[in-house]
Structure formats: C-alpha cells, structure tokens
PDB file of N, CA and C in Angstrom:
ATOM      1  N   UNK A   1     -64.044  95.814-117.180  1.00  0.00           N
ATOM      2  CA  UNK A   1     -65.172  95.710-118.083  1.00  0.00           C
ATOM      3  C   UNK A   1     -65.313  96.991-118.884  1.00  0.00           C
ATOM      4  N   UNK A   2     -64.926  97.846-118.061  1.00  0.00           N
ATOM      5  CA  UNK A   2     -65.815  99.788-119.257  1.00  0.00           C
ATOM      6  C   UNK A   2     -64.206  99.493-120.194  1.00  0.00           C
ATOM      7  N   UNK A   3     -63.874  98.662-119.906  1.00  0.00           N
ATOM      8  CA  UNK A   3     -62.391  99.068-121.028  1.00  0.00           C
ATOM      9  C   UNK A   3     -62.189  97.978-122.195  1.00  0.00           C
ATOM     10  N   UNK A   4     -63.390  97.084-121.999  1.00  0.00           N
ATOM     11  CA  UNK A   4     -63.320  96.236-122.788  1.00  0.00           C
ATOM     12  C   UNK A   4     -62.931  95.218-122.587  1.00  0.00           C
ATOM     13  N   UNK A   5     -62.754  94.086-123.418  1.00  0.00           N
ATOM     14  CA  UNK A   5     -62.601  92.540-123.403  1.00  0.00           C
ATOM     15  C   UNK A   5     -63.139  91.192-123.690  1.00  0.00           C
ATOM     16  N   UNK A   6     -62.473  90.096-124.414  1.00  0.00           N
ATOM     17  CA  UNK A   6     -63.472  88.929-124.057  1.00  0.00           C
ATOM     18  C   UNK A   6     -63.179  88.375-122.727  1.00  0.00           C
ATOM     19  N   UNK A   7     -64.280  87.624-122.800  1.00  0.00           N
ATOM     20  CA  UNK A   7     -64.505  86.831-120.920  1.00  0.00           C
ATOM     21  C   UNK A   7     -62.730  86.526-121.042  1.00  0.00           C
ATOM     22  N   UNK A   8     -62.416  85.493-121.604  1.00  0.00           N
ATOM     23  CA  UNK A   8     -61.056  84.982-121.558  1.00  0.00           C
ATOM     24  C   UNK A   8     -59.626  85.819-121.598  1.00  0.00           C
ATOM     25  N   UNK A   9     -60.264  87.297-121.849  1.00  0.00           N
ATOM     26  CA  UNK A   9     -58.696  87.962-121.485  1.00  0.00           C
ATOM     27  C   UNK A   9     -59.104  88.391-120.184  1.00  0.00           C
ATOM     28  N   UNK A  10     -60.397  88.885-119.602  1.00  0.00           N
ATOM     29  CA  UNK A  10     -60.592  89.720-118.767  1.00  0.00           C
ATOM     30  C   UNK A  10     -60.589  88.283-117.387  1.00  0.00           C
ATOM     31  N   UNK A  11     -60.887  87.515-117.538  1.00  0.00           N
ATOM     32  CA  UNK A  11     -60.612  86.126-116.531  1.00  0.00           C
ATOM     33  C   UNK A  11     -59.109  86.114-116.484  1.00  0.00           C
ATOM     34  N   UNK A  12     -57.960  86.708-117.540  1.00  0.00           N
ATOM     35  CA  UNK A  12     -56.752  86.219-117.307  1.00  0.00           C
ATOM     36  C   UNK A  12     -56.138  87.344-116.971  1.00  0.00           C
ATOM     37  N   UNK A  13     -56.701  88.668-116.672  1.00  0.00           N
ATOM     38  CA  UNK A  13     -56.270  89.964-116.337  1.00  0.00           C
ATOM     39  C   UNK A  13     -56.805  89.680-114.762  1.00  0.00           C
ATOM     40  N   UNK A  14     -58.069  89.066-114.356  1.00  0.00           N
ATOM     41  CA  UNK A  14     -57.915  88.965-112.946  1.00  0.00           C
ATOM     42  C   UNK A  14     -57.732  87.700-112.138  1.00  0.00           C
ATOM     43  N   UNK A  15     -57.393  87.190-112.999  1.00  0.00           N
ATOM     44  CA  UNK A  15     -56.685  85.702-112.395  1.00  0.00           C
ATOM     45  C   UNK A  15     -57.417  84.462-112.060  1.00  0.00           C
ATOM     46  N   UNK A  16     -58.581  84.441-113.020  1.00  0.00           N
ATOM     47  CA  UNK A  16     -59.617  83.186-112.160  1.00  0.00           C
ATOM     48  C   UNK A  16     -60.400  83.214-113.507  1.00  0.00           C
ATOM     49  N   UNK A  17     -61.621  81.521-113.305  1.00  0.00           N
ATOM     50  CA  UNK A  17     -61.501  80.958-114.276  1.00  0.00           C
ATOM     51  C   UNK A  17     -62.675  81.862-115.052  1.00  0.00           C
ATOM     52  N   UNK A  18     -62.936  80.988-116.408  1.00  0.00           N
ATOM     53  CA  UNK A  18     -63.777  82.020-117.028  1.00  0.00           C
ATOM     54  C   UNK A  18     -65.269  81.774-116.023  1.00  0.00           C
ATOM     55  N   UNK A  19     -65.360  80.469-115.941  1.00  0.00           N
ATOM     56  CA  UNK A  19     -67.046  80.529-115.554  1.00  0.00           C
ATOM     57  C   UNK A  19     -66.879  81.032-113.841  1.00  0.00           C
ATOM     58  N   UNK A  20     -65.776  81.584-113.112  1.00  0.00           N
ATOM     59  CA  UNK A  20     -66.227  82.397-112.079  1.00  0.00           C
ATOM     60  C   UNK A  20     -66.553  83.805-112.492  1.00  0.00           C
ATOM     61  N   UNK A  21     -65.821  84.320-113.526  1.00  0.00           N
ATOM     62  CA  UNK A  21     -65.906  85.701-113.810  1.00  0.00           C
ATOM     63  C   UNK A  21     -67.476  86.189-114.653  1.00  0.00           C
ATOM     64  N   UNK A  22     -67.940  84.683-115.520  1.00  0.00           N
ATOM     65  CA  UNK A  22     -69.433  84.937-115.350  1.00  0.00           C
ATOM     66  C   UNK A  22     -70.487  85.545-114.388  1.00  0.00           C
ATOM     67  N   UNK A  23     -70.200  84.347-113.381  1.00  0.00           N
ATOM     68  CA  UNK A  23     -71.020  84.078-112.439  1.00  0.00           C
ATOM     69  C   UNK A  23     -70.841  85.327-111.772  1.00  0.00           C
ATOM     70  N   UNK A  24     -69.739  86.222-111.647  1.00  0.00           N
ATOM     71  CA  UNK A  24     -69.551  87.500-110.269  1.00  0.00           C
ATOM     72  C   UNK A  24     -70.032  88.634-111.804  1.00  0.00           C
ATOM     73  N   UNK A  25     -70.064  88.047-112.785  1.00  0.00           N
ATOM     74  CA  UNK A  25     -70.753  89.666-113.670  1.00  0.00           C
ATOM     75  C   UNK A  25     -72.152  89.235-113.556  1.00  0.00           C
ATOM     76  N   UNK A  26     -73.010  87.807-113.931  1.00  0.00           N
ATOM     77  CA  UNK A  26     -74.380  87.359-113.406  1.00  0.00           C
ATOM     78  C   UNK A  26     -74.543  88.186-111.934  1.00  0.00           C
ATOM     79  N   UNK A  27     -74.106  87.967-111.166  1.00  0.00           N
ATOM     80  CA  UNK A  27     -74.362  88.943-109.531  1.00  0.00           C
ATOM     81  C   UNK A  27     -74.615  90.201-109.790  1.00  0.00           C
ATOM     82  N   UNK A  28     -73.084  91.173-110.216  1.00  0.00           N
ATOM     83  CA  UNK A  28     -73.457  92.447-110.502  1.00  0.00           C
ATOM     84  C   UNK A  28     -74.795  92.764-110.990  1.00  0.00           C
ATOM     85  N   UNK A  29     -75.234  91.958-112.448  1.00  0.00           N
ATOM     86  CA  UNK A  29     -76.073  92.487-113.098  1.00  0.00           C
ATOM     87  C   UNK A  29     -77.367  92.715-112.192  1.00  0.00           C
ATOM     88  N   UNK A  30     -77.731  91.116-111.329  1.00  0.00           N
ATOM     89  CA  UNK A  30     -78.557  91.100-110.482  1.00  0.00           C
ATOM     90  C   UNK A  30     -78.640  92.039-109.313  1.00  0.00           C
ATOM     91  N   UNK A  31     -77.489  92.392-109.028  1.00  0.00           N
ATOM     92  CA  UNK A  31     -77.223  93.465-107.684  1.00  0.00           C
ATOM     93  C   UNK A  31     -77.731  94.807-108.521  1.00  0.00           C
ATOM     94  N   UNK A  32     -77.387  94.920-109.695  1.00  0.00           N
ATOM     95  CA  UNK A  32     -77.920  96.306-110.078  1.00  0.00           C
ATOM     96  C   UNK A  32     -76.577  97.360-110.192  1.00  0.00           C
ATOM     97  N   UNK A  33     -75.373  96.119-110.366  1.00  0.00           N
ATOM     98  CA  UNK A  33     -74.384  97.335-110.498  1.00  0.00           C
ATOM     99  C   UNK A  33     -73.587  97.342-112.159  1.00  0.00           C
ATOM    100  N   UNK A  34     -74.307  96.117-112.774  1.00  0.00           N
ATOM    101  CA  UNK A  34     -73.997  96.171-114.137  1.00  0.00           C
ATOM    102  C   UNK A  34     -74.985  95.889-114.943  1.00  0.00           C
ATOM    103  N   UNK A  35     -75.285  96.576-116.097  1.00  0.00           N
ATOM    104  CA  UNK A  35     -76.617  96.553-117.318  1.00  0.00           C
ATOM    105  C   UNK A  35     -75.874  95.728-118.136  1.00  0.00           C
ATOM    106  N   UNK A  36     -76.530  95.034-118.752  1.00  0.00           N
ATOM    107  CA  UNK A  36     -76.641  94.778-120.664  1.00  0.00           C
ATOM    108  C   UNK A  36     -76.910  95.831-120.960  1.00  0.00           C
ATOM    109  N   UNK A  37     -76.073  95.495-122.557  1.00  0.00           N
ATOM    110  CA  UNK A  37     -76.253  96.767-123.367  1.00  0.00           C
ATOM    111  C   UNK A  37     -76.738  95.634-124.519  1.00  0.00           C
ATOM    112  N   UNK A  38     -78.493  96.349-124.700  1.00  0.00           N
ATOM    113  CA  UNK A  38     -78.733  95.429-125.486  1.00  0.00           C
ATOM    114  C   UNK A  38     -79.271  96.118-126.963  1.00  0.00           C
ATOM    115  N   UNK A  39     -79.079  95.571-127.872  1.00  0.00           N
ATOM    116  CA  UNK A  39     -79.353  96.542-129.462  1.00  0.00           C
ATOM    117  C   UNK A  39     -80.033  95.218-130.103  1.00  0.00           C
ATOM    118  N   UNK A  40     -80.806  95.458-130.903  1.00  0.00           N
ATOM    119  CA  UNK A  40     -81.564  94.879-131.781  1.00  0.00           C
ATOM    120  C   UNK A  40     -80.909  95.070-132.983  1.00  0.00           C
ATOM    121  N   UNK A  41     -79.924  95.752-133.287  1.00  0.00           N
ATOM    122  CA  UNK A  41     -79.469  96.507-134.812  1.00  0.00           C
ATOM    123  C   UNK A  41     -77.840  95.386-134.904  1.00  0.00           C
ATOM    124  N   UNK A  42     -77.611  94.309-133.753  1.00  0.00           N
ATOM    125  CA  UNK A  42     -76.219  93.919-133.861  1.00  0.00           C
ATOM    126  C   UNK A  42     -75.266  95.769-133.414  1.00  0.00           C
ATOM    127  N   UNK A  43     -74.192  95.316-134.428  1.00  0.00           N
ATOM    128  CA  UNK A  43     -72.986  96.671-133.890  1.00  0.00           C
ATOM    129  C   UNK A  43     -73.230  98.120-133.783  1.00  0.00           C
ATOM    130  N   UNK A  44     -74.018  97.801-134.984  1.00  0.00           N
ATOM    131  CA  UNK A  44     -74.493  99.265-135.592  1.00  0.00           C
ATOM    132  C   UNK A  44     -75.164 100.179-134.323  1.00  0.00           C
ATOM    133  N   UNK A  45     -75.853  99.447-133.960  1.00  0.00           N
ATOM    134  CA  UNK A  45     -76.895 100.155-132.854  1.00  0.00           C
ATOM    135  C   UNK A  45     -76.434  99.934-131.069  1.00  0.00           C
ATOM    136  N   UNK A  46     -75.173 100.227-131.332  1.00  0.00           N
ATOM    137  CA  UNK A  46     -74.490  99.727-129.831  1.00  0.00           C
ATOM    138  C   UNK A  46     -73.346 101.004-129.693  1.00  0.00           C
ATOM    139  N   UNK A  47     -73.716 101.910-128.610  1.00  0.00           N
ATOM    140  CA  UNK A  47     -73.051 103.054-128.249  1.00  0.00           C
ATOM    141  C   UNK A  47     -71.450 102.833-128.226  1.00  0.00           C
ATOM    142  N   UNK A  48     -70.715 102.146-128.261  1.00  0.00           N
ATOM    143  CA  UNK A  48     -69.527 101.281-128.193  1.00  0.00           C
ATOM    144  C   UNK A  48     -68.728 101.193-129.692  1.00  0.00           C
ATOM    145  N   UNK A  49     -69.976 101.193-130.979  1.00  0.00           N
ATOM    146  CA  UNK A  49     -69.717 100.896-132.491  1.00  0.00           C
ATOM    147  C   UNK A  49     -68.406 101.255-133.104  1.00  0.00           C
ATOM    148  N   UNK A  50     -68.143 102.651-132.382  1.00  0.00           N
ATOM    149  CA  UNK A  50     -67.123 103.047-133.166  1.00  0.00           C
ATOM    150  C   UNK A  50     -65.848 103.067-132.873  1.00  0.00           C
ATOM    151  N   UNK A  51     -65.675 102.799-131.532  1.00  0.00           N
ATOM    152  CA  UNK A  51     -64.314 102.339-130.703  1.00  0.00           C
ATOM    153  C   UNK A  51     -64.161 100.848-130.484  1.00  0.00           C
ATOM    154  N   UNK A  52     -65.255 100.132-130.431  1.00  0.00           N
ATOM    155  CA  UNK A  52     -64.845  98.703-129.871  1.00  0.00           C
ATOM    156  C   UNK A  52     -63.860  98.001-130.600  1.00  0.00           C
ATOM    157  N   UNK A  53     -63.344  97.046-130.118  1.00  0.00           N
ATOM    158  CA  UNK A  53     -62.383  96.573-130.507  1.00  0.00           C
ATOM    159  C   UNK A  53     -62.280  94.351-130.409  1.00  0.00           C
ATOM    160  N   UNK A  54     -63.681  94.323-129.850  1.00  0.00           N
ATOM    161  CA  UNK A  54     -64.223  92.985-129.603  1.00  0.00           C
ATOM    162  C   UNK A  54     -63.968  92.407-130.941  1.00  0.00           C
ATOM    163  N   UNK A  55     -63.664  91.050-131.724  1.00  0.00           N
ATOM    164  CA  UNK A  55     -63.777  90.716-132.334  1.00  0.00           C
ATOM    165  C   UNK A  55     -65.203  90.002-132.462  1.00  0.00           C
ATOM    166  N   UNK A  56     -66.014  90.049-133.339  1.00  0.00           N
ATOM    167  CA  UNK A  56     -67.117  89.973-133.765  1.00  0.00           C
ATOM    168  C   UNK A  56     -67.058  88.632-134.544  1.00  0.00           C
ATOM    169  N   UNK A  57     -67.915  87.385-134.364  1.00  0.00           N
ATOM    170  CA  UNK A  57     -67.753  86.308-135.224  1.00  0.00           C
ATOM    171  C   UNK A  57     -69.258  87.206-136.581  1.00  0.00           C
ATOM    172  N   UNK A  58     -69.038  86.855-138.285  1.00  0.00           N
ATOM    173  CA  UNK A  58     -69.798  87.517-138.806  1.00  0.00           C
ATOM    174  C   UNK A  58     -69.656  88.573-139.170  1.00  0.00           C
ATOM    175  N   UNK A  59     -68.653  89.882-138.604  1.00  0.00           N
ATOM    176  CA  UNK A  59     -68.876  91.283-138.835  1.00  0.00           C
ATOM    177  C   UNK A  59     -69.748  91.801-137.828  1.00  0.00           C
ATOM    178  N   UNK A  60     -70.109  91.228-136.589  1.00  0.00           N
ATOM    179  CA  UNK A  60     -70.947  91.944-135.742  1.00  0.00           C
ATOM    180  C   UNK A  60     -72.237  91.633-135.686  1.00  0.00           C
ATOM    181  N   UNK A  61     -72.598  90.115-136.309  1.00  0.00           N
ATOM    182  CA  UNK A  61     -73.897  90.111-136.209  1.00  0.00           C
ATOM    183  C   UNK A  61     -73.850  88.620-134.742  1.00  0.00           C
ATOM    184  N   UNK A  62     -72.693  88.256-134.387  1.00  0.00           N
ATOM    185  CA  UNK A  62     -72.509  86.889-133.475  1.00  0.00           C
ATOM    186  C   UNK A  62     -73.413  87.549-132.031  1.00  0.00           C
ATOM    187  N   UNK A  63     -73.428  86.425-131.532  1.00  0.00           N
ATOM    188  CA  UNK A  63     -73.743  87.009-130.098  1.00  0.00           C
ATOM    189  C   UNK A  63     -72.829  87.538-128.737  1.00  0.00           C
ATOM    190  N   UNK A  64     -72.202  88.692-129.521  1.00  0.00           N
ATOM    191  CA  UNK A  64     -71.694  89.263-128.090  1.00  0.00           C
ATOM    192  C   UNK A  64     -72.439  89.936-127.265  1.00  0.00           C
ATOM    193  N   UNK A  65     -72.312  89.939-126.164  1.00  0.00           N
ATOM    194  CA  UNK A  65     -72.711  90.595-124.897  1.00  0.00           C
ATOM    195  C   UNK A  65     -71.894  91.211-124.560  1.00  0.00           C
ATOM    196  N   UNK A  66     -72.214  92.698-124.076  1.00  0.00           N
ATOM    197  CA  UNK A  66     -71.630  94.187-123.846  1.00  0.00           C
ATOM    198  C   UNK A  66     -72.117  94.259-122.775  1.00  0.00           C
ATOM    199  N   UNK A  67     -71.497  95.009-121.301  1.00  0.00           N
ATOM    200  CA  UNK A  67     -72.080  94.896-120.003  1.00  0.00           C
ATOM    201  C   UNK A  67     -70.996  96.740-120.177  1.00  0.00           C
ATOM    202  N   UNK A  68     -72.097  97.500-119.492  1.00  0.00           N
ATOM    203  CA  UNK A  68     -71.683  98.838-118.611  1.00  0.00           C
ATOM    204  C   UNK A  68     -72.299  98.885-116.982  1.00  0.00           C
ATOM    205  N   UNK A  69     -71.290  99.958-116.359  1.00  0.00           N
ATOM    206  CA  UNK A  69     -71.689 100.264-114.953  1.00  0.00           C
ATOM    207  C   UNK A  69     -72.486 100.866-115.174  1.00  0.00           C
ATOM    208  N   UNK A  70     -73.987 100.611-114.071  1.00  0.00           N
ATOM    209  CA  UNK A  70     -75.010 101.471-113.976  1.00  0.00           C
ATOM    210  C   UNK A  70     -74.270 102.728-112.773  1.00  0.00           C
ATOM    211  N   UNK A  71     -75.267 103.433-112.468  1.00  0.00           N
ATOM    212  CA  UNK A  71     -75.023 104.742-111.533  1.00  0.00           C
ATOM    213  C   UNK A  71     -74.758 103.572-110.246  1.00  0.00           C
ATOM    214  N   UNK A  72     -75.329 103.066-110.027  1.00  0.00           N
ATOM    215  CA  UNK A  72     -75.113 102.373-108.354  1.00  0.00           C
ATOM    216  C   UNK A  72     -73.969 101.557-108.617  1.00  0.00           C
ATOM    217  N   UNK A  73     -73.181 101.060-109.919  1.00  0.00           N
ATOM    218  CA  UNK A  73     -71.831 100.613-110.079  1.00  0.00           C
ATOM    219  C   UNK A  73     -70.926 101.872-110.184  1.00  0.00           C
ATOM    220  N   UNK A  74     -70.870 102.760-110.452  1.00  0.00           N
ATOM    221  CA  UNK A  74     -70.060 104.108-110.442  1.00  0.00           C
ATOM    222  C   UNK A  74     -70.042 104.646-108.829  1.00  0.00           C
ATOM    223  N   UNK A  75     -71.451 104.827-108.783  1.00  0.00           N
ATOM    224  CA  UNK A  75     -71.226 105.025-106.594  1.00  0.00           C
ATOM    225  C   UNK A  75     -70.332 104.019-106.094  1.00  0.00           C
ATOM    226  N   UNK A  76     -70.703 102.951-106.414  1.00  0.00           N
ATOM    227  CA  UNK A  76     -69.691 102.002-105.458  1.00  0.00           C
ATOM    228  C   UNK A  76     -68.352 102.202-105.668  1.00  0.00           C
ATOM    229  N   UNK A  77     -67.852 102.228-106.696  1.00  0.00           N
ATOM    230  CA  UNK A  77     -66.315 102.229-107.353  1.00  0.00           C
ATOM    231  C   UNK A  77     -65.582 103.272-106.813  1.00  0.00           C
ATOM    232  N   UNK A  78     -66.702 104.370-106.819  1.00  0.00           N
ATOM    233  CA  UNK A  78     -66.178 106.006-105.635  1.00  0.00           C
ATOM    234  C   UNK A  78     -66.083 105.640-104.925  1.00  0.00           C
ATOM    235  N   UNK A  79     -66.679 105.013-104.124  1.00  0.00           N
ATOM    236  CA  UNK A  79     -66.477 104.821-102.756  1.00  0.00           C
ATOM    237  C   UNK A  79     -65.363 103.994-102.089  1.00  0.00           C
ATOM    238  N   UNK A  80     -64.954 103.031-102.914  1.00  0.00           N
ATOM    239  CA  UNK A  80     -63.849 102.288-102.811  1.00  0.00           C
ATOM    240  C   UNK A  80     -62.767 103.065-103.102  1.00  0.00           C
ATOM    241  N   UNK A  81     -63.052 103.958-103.941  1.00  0.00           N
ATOM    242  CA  UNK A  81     -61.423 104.673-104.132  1.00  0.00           C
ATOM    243  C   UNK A  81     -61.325 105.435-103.091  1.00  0.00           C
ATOM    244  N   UNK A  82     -62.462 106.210-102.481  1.00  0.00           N
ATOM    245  CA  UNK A  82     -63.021 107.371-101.301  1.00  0.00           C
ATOM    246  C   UNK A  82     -61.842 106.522-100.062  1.00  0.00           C
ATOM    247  N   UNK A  83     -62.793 104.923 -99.995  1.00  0.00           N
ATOM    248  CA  UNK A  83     -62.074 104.510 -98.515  1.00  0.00           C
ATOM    249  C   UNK A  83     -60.737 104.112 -99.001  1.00  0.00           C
ATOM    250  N   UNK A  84     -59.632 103.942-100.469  1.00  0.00           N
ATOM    251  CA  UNK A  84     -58.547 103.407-100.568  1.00  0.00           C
ATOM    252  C   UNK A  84     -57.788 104.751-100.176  1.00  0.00           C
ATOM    253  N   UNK A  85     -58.219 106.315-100.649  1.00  0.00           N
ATOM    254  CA  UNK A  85     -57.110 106.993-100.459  1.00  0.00           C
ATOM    255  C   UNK A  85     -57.655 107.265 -99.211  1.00  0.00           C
ATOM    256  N   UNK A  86     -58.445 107.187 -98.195  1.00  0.00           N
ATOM    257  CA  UNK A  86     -58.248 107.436 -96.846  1.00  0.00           C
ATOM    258  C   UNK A  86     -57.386 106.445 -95.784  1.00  0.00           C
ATOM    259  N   UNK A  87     -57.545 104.889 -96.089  1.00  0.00           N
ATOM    260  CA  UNK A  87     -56.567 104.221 -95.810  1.00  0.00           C
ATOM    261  C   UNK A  87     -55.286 104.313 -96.000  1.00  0.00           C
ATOM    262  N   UNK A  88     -54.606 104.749 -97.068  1.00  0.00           N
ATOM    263  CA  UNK A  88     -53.396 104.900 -97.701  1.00  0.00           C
ATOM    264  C   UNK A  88     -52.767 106.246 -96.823  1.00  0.00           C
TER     265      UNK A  88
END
C-alpha cells in the first residue's frame, strides 16, 4: 500500500481476489492500522500529488481512495521484521 497501487494490481501482487483485499484494508482501517487520506481539494490537496502515479479517471477529480499506515501500522510492521530477523 505506502508504495502505491490500484486494488487490482495490489490483489495480483498478493495473490487473492480484489473484494478480499478490500475487506482485510476495511479491518486495518477499523483496527487502527490504516487511515484514509482524505482531501476535499481532489489531487491537489493530497500529500502524495506530486509523486503519485494512480491513474485518475477526470485528471484527479474521480473517486480514488488513498490509504497510509498510521503509527500503530508502522509499530506492527517493526515488530514483524523485529520477530523475522530473530527467527532467521
């Protein structure tokens, strides 16, 4: 997700369908480990503006949805790497 994508590449980068990869970013959001990034301005007003690479139906005024890790999604992700290189 912090690297970008539509649902349909990022469902085919982890191997499952689009409406599961909804439903487990719906969780995150609810768990509190992923935000909307939400702008009233469309592109313009979206921290993302000048690198993204989403195709935009309109020029950026369609309805995409932008999701970042909050702090309690960044703790977790440490921690998984914490217990992968202690396993390894």
């Amino acid at each position: 997700i912090e690297k970008g994508g539509t649902l349909d590449e990022l469902a085919a980068e982890f191997g499952m369908r689009k409406s599961v990869l909804v439903a487990r970013i719906e969780f995150m959001v609810r768990a509190g480990y992923l935000c909307e990034i939400k702008s009233g301005h469309g592109c313009e007003g979206c921290p993302k503006s000048k690198t993204c690479s989403v195709p935009v139906p309109g020029g950026g005024r369609g309805g995409v949805r932008m999701y970042m890790l909050t702090e309690k999604g960044r703790e977790y992700i440490e921690g998984v790497r914490r217990d992968k290189r202690f396993n390894d």
